[in-house]
N, C-alpha and C. Protein backbone atom coordinates (compact mmCIF):
# COMPACT_ATOMS: atom_id res chain seq x y z
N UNK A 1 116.96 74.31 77.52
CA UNK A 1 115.76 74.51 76.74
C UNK A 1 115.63 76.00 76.45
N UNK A 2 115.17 76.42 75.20
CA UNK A 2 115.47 77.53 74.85
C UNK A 2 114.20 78.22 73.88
N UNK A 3 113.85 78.89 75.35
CA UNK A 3 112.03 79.19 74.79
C UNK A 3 111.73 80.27 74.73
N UNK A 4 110.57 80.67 73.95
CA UNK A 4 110.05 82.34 73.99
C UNK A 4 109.36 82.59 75.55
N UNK A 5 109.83 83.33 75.55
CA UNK A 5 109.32 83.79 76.56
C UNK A 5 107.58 83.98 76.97
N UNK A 6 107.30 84.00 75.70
CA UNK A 6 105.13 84.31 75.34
C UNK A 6 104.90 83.47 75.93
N UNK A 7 105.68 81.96 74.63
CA UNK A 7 105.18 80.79 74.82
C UNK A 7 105.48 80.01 76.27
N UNK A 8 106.32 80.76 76.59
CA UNK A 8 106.66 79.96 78.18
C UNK A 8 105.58 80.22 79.03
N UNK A 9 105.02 81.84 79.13
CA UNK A 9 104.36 81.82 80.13
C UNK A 9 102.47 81.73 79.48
N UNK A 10 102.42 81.43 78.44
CA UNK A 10 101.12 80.60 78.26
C UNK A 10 100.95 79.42 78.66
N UNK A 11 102.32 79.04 78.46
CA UNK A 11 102.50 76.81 78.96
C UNK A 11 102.08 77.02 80.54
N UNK A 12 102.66 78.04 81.19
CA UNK A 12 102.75 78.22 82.09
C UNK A 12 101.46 78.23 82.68
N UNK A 13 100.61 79.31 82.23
CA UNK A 13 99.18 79.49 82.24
C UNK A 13 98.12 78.81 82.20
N UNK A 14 98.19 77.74 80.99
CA UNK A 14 97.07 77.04 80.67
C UNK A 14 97.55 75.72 80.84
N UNK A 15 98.57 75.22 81.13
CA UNK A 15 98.88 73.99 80.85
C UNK A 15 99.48 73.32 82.39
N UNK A 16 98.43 72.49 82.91
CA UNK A 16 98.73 72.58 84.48
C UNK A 16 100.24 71.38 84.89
N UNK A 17 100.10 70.56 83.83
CA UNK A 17 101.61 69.44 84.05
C UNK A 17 102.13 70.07 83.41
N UNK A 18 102.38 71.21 82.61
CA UNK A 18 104.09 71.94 82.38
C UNK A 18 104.34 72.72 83.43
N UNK A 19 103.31 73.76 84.32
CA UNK A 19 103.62 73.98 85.41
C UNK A 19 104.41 73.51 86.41
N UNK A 20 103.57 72.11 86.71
CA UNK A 20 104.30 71.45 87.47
C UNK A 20 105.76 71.02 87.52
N UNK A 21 105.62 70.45 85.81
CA UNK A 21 107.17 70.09 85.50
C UNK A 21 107.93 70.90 85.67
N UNK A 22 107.85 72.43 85.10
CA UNK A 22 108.85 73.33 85.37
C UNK A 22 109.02 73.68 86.99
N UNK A 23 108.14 73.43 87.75
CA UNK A 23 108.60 73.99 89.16
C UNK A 23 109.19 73.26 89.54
N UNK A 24 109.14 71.56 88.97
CA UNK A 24 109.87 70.82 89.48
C UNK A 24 111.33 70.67 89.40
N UNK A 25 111.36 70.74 88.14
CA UNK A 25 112.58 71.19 87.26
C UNK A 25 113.97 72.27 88.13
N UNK A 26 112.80 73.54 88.64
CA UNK A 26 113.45 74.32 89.56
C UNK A 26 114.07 73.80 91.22
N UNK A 27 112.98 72.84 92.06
CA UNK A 27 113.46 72.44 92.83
C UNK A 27 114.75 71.90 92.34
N UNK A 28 115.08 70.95 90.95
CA UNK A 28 116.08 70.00 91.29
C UNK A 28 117.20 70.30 91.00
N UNK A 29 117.22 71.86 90.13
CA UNK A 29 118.45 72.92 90.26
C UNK A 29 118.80 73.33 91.63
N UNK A 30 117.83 73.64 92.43
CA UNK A 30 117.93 73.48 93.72
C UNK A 30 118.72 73.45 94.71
N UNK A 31 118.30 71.64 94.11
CA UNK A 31 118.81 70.69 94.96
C UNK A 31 120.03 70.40 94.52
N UNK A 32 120.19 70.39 93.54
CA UNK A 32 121.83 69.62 92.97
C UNK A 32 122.33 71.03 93.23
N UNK A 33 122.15 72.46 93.14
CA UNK A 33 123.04 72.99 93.71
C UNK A 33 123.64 73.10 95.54
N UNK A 34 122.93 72.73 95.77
CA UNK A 34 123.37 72.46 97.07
C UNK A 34 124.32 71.10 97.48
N UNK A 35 124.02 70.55 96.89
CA UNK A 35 125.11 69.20 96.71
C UNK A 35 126.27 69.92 95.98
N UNK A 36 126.63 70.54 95.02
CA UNK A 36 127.50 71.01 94.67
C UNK A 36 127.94 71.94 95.79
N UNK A 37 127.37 72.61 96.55
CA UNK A 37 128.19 73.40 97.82
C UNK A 37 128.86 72.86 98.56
N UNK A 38 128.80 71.45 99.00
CA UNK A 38 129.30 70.61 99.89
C UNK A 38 130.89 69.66 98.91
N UNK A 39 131.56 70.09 99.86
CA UNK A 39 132.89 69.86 99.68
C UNK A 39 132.97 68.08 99.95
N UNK A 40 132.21 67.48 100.22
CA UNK A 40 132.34 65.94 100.39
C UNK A 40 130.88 65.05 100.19
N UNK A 41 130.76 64.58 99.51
CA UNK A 41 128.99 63.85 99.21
C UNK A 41 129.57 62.29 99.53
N UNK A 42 128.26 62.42 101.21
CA UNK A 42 128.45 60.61 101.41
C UNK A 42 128.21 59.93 99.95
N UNK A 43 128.25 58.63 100.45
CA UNK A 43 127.88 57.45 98.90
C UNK A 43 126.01 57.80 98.99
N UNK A 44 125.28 57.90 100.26
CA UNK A 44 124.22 58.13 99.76
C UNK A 44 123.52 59.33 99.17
N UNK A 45 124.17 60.33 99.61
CA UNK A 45 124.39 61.38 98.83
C UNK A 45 124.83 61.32 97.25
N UNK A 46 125.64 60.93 96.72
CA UNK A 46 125.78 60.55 95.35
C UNK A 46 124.92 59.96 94.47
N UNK A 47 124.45 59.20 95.25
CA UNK A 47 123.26 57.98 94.80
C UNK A 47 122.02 59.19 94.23
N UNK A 48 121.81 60.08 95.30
CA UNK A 48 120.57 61.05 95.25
C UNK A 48 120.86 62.17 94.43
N UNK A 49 121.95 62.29 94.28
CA UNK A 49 122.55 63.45 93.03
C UNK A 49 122.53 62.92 91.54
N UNK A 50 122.65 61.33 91.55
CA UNK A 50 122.68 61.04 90.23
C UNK A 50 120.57 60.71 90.45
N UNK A 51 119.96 60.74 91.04
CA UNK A 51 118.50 59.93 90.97
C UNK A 51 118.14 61.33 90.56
N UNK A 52 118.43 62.70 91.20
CA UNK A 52 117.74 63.99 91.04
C UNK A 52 118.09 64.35 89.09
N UNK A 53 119.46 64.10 88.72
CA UNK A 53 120.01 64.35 87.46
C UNK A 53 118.95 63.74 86.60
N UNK A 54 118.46 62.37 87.14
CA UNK A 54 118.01 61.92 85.96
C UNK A 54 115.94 62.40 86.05
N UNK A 55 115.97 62.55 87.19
CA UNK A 55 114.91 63.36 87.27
C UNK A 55 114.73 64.78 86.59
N UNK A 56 115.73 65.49 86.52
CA UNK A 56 115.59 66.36 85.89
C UNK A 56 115.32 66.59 84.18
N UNK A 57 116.24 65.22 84.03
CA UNK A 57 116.72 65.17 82.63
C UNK A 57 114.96 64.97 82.15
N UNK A 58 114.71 63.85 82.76
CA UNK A 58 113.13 63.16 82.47
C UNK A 58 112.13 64.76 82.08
N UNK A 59 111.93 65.59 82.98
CA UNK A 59 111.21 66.32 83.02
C UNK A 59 111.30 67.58 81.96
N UNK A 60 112.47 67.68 81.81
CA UNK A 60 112.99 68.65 80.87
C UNK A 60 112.84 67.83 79.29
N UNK A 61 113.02 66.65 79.12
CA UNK A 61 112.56 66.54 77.85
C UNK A 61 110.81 66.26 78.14
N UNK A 62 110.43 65.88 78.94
CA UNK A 62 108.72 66.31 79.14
C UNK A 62 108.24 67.82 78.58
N UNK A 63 109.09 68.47 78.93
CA UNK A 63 108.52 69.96 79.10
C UNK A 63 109.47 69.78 76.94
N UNK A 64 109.71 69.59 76.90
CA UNK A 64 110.58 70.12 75.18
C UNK A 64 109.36 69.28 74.40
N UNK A 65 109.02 67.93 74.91
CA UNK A 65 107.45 67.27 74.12
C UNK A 65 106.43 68.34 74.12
N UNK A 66 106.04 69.00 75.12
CA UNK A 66 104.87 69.67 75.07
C UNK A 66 105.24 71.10 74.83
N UNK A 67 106.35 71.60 74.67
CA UNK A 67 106.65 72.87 73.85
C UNK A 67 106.84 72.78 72.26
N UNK A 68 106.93 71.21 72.29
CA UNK A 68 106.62 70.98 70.33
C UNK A 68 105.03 70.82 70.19
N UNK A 69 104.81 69.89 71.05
CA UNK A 69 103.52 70.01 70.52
C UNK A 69 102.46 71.44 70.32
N UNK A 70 102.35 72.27 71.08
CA UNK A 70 102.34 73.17 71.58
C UNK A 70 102.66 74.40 70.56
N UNK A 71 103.57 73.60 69.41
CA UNK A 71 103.75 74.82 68.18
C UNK A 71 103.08 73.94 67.01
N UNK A 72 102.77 73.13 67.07
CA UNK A 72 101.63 72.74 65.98
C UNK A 72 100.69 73.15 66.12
């Protein structure tokens, strides 16, 4: 996602679920980088790397809805 910087930290400011989303967003870079440190991921481990991916994905087009809306 590829934002102004103004507009990021007004979303940031006034807008209390893009907050959220984006911090969340940050945990799950996080997290999947730390799964990427580990040289072997049990099967339930995998399971939670693909559940976090799609968590992320979810939230990040959340946060691209309300950075369009947001320019109207």
């Amino acid at each position: 996602m590829d934002i102004d910087q103004n507009v990021l930290q007004d979303l940031l400011n006034s807008n209390p679920r893009f907050r959220m989303l984006y911090e969340e967003h940050s945990l799950f870079e996080k997290r999947l980088a730390e799964f990427e440190k580990k040289g072997f991921l049990s099967p339930q481990e995998e399971v939670e790397v693909v559940t976090v991916k799609k968590m992320k994905l979810a939230g990040k087009d959340e946060m691209e809805r309300i950075v369009a809306s947001a320019g109207n």
